[in-house]
Protein backbone atom coordinates (compact mmCIF):
# COMPACT_ATOMS: atom_id res chain seq x y z
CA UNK A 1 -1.39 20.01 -14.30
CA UNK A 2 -2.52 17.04 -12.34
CA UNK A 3 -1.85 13.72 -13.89
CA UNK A 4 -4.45 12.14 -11.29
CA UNK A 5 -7.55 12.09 -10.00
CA UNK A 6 -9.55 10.79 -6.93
CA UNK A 7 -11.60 7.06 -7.78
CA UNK A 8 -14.30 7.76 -5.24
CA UNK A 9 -12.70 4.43 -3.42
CA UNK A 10 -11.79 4.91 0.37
CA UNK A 11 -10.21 3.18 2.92
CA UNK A 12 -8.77 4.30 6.23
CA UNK A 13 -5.36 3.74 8.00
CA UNK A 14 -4.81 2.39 11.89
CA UNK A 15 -5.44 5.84 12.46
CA UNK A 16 -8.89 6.50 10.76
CA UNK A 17 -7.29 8.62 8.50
CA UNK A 18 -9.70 8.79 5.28
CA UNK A 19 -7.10 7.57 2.41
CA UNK A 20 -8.73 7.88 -1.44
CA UNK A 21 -7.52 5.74 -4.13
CA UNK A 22 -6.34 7.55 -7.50
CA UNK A 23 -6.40 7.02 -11.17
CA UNK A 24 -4.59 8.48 -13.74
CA UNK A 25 -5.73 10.83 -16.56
CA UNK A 26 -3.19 11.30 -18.76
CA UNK A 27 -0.04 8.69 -19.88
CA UNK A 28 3.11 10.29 -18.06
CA UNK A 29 6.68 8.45 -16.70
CA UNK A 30 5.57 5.40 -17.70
CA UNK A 31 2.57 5.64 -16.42
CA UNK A 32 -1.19 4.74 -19.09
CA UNK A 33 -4.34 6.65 -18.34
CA UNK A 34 -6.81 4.79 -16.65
CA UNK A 35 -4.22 2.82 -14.29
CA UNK A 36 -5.91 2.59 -10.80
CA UNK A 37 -2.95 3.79 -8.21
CA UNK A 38 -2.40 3.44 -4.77
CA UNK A 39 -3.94 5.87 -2.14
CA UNK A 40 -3.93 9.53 -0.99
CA UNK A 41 -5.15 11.15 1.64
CA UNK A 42 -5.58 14.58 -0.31
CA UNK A 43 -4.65 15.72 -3.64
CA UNK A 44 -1.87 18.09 -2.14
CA UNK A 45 0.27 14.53 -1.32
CA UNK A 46 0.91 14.24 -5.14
CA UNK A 47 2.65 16.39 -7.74
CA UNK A 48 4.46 16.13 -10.88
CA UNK A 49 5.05 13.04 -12.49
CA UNK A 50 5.07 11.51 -9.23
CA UNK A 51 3.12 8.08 -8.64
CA UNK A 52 1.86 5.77 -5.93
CA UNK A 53 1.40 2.25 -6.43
CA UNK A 54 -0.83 -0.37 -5.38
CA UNK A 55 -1.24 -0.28 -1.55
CA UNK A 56 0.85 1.56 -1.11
CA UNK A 57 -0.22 4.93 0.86
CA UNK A 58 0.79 8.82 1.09
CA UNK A 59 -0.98 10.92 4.07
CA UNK A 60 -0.66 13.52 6.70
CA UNK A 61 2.04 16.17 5.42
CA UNK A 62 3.85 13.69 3.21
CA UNK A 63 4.30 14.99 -0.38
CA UNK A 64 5.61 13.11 -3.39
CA UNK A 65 6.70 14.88 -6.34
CA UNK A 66 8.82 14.57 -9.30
CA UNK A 67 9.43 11.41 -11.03
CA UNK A 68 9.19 9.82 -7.36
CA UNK A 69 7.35 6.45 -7.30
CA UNK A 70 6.02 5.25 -3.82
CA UNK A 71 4.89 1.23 -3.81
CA UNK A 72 4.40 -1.97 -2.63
CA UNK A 73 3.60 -1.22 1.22
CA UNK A 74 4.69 1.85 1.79
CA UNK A 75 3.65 3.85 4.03
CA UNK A 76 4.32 7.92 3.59
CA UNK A 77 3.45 10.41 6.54
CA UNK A 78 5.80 13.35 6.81
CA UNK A 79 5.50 15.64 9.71
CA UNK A 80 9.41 17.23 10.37
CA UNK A 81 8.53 18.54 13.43
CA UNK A 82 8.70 15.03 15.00
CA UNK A 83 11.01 13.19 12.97
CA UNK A 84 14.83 12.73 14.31
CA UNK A 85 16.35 11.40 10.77
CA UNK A 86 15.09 10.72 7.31
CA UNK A 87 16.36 8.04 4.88
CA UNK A 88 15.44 8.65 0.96
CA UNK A 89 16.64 6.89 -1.87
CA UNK A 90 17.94 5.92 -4.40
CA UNK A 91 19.35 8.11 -5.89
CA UNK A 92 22.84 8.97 -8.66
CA UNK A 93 24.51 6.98 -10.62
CA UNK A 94 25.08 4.39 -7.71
CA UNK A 95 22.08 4.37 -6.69
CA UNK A 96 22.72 5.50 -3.13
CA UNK A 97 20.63 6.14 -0.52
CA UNK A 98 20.91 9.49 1.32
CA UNK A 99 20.18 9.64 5.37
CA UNK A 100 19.84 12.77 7.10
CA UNK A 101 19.12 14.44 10.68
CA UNK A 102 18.45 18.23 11.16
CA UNK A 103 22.36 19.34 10.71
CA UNK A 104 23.97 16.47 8.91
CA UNK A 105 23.65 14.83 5.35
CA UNK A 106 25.07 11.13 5.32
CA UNK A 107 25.48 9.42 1.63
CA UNK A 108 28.14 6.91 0.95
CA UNK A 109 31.36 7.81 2.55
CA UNK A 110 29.70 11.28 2.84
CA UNK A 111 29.13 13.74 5.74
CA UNK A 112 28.18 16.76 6.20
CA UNK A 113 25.86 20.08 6.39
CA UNK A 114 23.19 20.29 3.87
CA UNK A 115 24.80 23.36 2.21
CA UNK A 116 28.43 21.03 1.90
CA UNK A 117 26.57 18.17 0.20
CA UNK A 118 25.40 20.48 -2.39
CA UNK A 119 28.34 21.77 -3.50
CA UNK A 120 29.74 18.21 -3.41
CA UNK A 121 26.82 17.07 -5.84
CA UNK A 122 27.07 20.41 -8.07
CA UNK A 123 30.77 19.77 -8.92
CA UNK A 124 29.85 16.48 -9.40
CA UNK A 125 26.66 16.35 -11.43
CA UNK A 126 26.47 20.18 -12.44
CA UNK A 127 23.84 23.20 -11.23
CA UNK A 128 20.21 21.22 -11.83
CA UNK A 129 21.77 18.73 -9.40
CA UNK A 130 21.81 15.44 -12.23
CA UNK A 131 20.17 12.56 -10.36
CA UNK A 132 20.03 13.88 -6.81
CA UNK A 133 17.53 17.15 -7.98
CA UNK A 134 14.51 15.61 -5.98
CA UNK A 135 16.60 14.49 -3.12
CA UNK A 136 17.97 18.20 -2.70
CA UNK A 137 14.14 19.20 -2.66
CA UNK A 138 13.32 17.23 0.02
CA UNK A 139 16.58 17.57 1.97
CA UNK A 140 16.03 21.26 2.06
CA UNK A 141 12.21 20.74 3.24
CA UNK A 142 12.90 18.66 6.39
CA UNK A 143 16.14 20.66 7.50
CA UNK A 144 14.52 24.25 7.27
């Protein structure tokens, strides 16, 4: 179920990219119905519970899903085929933030393969992955 929907506002990034700002229809994570969001470029950028503030802006293949909240200026376009290293956070009881390339998973004092790091954060925070569930999500979808 989608939480959102498209305002029939418009604006377009440095790259003429068509963004459309969002509203939401339904109260979810904190969220009221009616609250004018941030923009999108389409409605396959947002899932979940997931929300985007203000100006801030999702596009190309970014998607944001979860509990995930993308604001202030942010700016999300997520194409793995380019991109050397990723940095997401935070994340856990610590609030950590998590930085990985195509092999290697970096977080606190950690390092290692992608496959390591969850089995660290299993016998840590148990099978659903406690704090770090969405992080594992995305981890796995830029080092396929």
């Amino acid at each position: 179920m989608k939480n959102f929907k498209l305002t029939g506002v418009t604006t377009k990034d440095w790259l003429g990219v068509v963004l459309h700002q969002i509203e939401a229809t339904a109260d979810f994570n904190g969220i009221k119905k009616g609250t004018i969001g941030g923009f999108i470029e389409k409605e396959e950028n947002l899932s979940g519970d997931a929300w985007v503030y203000g100006d801030a802006r999702v596009y190309g293949n970014a998607w944001v899903y979860g509990n995930a909240w993308v604001y202030g200026n942010a700016r999300v376009s997520f194409d793995v085929t380019q991109t050397k290293y990723i940095i997401l956070g935070q994340f856990g009881e610590h609030h950590r933030y998590v930085t990985a390339t195509q092999s290697t998973v970096y977080c606190g004092c950690f390092e290692g393969t992608l496959e390591v790091f969850k089995k660290a954060v299993v016998e840590k925070y148990g099978e659903d992955f406690g704090g770090y569930a969405d992080c594992v999500k995305m981890l796995e979808v830029f080092m396929a």
